[in-house]
C-alpha atoms as a PDB file:
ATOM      1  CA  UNK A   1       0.000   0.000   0.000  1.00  0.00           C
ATOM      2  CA  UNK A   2       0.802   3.618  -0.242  1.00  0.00           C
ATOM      3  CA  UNK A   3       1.619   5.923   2.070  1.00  0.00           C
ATOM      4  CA  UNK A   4       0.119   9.440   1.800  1.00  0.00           C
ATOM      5  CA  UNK A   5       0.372  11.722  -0.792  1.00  0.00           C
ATOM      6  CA  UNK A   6       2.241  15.390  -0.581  1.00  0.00           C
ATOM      7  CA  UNK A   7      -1.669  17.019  -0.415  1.00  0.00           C
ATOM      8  CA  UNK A   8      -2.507  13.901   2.127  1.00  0.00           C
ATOM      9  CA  UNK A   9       0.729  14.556   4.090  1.00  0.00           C
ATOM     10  CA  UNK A  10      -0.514  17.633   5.289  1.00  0.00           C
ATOM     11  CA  UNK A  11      -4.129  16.439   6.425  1.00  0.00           C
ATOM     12  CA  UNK A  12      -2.285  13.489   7.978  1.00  0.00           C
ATOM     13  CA  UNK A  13      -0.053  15.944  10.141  1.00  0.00           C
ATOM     14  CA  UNK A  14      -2.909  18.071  10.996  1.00  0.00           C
ATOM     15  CA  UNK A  15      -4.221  14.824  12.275  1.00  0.00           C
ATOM     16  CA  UNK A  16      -1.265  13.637  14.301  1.00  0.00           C
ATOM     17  CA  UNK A  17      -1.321  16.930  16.193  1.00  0.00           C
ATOM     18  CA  UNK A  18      -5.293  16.520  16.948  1.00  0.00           C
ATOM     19  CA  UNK A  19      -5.059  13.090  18.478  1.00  0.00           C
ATOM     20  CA  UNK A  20      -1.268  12.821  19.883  1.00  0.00           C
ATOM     21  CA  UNK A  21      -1.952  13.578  23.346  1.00  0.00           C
ATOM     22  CA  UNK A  22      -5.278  11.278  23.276  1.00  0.00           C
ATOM     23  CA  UNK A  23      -3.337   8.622  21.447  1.00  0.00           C
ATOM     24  CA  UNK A  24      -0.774   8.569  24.653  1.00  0.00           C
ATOM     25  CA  UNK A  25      -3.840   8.707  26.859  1.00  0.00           C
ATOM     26  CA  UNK A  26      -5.151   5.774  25.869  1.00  0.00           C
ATOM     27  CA  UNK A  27      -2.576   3.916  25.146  1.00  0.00           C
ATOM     28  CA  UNK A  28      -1.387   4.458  28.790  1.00  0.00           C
ATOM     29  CA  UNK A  29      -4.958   3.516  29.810  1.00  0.00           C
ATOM     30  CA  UNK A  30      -4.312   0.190  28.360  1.00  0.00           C
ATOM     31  CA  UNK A  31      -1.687  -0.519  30.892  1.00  0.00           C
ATOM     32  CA  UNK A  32       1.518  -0.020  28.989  1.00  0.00           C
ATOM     33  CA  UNK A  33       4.632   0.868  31.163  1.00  0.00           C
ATOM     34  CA  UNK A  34       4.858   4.698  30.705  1.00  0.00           C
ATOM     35  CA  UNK A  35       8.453   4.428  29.616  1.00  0.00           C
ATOM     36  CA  UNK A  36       6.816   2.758  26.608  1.00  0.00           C
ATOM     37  CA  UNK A  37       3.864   5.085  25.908  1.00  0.00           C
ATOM     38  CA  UNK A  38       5.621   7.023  23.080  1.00  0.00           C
ATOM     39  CA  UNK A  39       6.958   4.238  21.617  1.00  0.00           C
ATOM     40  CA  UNK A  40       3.929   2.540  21.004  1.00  0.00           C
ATOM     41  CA  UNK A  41       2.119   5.918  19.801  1.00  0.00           C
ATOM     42  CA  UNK A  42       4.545   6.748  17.213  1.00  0.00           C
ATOM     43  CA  UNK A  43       4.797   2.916  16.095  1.00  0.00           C
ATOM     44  CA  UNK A  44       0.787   3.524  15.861  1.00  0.00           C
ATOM     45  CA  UNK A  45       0.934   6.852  13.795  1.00  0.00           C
ATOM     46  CA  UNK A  46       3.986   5.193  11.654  1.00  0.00           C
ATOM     47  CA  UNK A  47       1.538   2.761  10.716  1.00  0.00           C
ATOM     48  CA  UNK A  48      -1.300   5.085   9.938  1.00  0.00           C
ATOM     49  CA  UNK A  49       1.084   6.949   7.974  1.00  0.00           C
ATOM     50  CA  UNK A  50       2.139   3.707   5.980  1.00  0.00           C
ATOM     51  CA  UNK A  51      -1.922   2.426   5.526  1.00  0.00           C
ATOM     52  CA  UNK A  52      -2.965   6.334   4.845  1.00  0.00           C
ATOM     53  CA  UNK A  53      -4.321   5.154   1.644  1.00  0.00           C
ATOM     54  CA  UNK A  54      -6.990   2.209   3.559  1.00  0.00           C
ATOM     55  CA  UNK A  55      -8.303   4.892   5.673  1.00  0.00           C
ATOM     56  CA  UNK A  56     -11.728   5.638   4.977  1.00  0.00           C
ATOM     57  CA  UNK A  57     -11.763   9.427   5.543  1.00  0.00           C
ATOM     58  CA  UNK A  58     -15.736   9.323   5.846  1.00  0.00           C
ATOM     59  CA  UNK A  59     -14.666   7.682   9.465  1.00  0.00           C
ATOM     60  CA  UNK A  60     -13.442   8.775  12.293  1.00  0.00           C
ATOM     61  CA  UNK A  61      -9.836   8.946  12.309  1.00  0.00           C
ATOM     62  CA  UNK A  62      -9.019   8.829  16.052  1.00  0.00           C
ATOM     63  CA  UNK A  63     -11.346   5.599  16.279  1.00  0.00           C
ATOM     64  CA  UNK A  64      -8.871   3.752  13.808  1.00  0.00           C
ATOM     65  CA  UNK A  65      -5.973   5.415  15.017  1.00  0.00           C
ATOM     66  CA  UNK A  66      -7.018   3.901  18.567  1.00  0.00           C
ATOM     67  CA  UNK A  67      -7.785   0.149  16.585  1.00  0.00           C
ATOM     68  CA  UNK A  68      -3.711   0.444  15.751  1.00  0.00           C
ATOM     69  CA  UNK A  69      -2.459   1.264  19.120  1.00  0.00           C
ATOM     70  CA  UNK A  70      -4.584  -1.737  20.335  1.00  0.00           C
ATOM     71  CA  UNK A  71      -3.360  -4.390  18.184  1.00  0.00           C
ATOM     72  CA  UNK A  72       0.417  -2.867  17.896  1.00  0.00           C
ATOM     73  CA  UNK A  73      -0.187  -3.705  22.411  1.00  0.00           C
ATOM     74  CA  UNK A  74      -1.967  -6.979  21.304  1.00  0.00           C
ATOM     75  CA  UNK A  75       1.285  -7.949  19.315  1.00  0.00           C
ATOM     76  CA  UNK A  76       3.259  -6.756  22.352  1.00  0.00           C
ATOM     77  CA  UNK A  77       1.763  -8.862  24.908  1.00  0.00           C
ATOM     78  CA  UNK A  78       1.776 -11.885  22.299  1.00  0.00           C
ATOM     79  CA  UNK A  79       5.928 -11.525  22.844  1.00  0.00           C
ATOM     80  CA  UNK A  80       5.721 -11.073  25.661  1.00  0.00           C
ATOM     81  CA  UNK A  81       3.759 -14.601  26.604  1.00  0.00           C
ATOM     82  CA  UNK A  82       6.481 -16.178  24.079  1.00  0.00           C
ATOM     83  CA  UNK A  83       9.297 -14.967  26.140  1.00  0.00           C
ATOM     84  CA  UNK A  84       7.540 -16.349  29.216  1.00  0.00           C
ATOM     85  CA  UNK A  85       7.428 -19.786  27.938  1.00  0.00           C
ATOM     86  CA  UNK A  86      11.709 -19.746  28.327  1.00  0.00           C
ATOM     87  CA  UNK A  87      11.955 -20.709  31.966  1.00  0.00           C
ATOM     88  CA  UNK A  88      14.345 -18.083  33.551  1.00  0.00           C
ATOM     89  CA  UNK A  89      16.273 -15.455  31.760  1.00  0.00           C
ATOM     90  CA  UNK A  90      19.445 -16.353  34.221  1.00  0.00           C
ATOM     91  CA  UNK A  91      18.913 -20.089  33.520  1.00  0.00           C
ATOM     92  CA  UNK A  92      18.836 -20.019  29.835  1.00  0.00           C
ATOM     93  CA  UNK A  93      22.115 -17.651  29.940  1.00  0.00           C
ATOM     94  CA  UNK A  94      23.699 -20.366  31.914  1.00  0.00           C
ATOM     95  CA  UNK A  95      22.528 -23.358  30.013  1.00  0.00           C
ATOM     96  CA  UNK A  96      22.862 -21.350  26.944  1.00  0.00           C
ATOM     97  CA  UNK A  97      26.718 -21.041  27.890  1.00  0.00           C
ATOM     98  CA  UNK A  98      27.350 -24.655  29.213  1.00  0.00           C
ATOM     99  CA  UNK A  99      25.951 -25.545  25.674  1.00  0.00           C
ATOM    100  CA  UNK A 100      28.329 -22.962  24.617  1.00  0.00           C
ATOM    101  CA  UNK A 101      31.823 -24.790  26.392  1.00  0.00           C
ATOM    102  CA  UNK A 102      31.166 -27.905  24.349  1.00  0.00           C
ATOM    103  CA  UNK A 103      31.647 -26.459  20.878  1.00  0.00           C
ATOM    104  CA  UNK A 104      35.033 -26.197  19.986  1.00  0.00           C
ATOM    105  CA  UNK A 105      36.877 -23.356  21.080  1.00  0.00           C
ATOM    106  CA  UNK A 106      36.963 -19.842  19.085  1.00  0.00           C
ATOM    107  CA  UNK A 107      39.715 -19.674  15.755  1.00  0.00           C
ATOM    108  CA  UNK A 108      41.878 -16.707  16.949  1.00  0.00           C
ATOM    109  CA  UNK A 109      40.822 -14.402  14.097  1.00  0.00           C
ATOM    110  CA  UNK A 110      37.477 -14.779  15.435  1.00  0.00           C
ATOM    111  CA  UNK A 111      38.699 -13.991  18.870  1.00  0.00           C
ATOM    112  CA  UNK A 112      40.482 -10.961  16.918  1.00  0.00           C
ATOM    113  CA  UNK A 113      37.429 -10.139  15.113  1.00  0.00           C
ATOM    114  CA  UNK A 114      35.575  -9.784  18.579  1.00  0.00           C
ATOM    115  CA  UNK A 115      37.750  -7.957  21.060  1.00  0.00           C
ATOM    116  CA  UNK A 116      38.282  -5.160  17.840  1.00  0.00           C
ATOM    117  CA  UNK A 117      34.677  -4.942  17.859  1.00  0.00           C
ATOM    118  CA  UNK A 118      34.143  -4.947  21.482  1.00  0.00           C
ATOM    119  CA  UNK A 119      36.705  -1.484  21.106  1.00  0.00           C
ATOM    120  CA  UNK A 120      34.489   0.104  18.895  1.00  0.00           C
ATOM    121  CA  UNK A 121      31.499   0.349  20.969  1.00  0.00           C
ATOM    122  CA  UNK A 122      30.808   3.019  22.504  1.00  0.00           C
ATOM    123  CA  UNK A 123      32.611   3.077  26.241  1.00  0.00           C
ATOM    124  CA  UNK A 124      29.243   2.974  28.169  1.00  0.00           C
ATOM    125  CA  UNK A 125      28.207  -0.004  26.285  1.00  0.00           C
ATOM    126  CA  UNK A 126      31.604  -1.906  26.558  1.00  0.00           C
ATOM    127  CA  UNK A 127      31.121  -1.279  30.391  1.00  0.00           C
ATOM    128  CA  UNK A 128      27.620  -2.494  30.058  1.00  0.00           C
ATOM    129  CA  UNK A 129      28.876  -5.367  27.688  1.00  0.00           C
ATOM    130  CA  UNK A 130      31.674  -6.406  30.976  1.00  0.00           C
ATOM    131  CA  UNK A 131      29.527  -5.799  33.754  1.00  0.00           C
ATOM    132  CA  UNK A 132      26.907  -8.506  32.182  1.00  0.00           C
ATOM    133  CA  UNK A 133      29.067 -11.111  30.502  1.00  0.00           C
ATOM    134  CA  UNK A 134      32.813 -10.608  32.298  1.00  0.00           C
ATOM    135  CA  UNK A 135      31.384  -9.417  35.982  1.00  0.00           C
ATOM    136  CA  UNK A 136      28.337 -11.832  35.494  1.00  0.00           C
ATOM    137  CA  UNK A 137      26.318  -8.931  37.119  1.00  0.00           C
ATOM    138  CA  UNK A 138      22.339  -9.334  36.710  1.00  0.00           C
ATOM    139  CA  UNK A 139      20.066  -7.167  34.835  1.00  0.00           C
ATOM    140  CA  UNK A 140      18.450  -5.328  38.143  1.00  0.00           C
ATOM    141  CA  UNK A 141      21.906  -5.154  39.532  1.00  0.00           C
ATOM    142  CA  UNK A 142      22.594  -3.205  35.995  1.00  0.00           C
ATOM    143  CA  UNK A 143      19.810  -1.132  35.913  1.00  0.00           C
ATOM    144  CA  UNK A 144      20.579   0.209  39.051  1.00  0.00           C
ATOM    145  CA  UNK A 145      23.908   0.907  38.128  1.00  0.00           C
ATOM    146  CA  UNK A 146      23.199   2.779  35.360  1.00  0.00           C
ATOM    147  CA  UNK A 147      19.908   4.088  36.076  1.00  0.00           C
ATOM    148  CA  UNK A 148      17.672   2.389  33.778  1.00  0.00           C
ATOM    149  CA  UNK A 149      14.722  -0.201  34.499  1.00  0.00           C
ATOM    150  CA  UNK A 150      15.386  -4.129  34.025  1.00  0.00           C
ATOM    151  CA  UNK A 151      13.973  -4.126  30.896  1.00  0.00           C
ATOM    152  CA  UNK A 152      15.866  -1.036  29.376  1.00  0.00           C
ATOM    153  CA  UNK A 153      19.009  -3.234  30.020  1.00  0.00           C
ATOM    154  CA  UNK A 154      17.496  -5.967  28.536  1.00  0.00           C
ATOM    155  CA  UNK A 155      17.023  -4.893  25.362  1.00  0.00           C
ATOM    156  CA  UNK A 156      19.890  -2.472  25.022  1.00  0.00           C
ATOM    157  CA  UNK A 157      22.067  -5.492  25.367  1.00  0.00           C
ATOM    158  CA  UNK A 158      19.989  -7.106  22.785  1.00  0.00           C
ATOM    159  CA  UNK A 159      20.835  -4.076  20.572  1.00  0.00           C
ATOM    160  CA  UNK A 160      24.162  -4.644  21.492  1.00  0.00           C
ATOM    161  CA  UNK A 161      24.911  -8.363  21.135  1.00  0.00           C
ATOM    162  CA  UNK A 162      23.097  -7.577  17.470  1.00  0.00           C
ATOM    163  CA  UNK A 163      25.674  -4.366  16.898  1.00  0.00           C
ATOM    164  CA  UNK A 164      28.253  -7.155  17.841  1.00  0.00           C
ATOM    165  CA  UNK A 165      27.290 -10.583  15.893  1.00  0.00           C
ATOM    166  CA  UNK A 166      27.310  -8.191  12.649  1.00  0.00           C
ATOM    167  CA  UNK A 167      30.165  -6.241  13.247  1.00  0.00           C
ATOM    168  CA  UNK A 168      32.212  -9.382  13.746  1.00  0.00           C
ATOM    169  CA  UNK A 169      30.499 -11.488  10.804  1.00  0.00           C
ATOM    170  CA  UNK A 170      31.454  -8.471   8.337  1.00  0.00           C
ATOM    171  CA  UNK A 171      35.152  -8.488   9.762  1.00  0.00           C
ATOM    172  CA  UNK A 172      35.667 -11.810   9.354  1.00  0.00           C
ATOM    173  CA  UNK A 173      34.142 -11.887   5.815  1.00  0.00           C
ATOM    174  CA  UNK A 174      36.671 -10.059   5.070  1.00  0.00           C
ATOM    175  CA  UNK A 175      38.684 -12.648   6.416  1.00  0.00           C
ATOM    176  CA  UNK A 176      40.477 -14.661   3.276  1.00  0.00           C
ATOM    177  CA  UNK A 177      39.864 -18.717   4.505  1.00  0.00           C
ATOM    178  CA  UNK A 178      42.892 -20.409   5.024  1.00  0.00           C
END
């Protein structure tokens, strides 16, 4: 589908700046953490931006603006009751990495590959990256430290691991085998 139109673009952004604050309001009112509020608002106007040309203009724009919030949430708790089904997030590190010990151990270029990767993050998230993996310090102890919430760590080490597994596939594609 297409998104809107120059002409459309404007009558979509004198929407956004009718319903924004009533967008937040409700989608706090559906009980999402309000550290997560914008998120999911701006996910929900992305997407009416994206679907512009569905939208029946006869209707009432805040209604279906709403309908997105509530099923971008829906898809949100659906994760979230998939990431329940692993038992513990500490236990699955630590049979993750006992699985890990068996394999054989890392070439050297890979090593090489990972600790000049591990230098080019940023220093907050190398000390993030230590205090987790090196220190084996927990996610509450983390968020403490650096004055986040659990789940902030959580997922900026996911963003991090990521930043890492590609950084160190593209170095060692460069890599000539031998």
């Amino acid at each position: 589908m297409r998104s809107c139109g120059d002409r459309e673009r404007g009558v979509f952004e004198l929407l956004v700046v009718d319903h924004h604050v009533q967008l937040r309001g409700f989608v706090r009112s559906l009980g999402v953490d309000r550290d997560w509020v914008d998120d999911i608002a701006q996910e929900a106007f992305l997407t009416a931006y994206r679907e512009w040309a569905s939208f029946d203009q006869t209707r009432d724009f805040g209604r279906w603006l709403r309908g997105i919030a509530a099923n971008i949430v829906r898809n949100e708790l659906r994760k979230d009751a998939r990431r329940q089904r692993i038992l513990r997030a500490e236990l699955v590190e630590l049979l993750i990495e006992r699985h890990v010990e068996k394999k054989e151990p890392l070439q050297p270029v890979t090593m090489e590959a990972i600790r000049d990767c591990l230098a080019k993050l940023p220093p907050r998230n190398r000390e993030l990256v230590q205090a987790r993996y090196g220190n084996g310090e927990s996610a509450p102890e983390l968020a403490q430290r650096f004055e986040l919430n659990a789940d902030n760590v959580r997922q900026l080490l996911l963003r991090i691991r990521l930043q890492l597994k590609k950084c160190v596939e593209q170095r060692l594609a460069g890599v000539p085998n031998g």
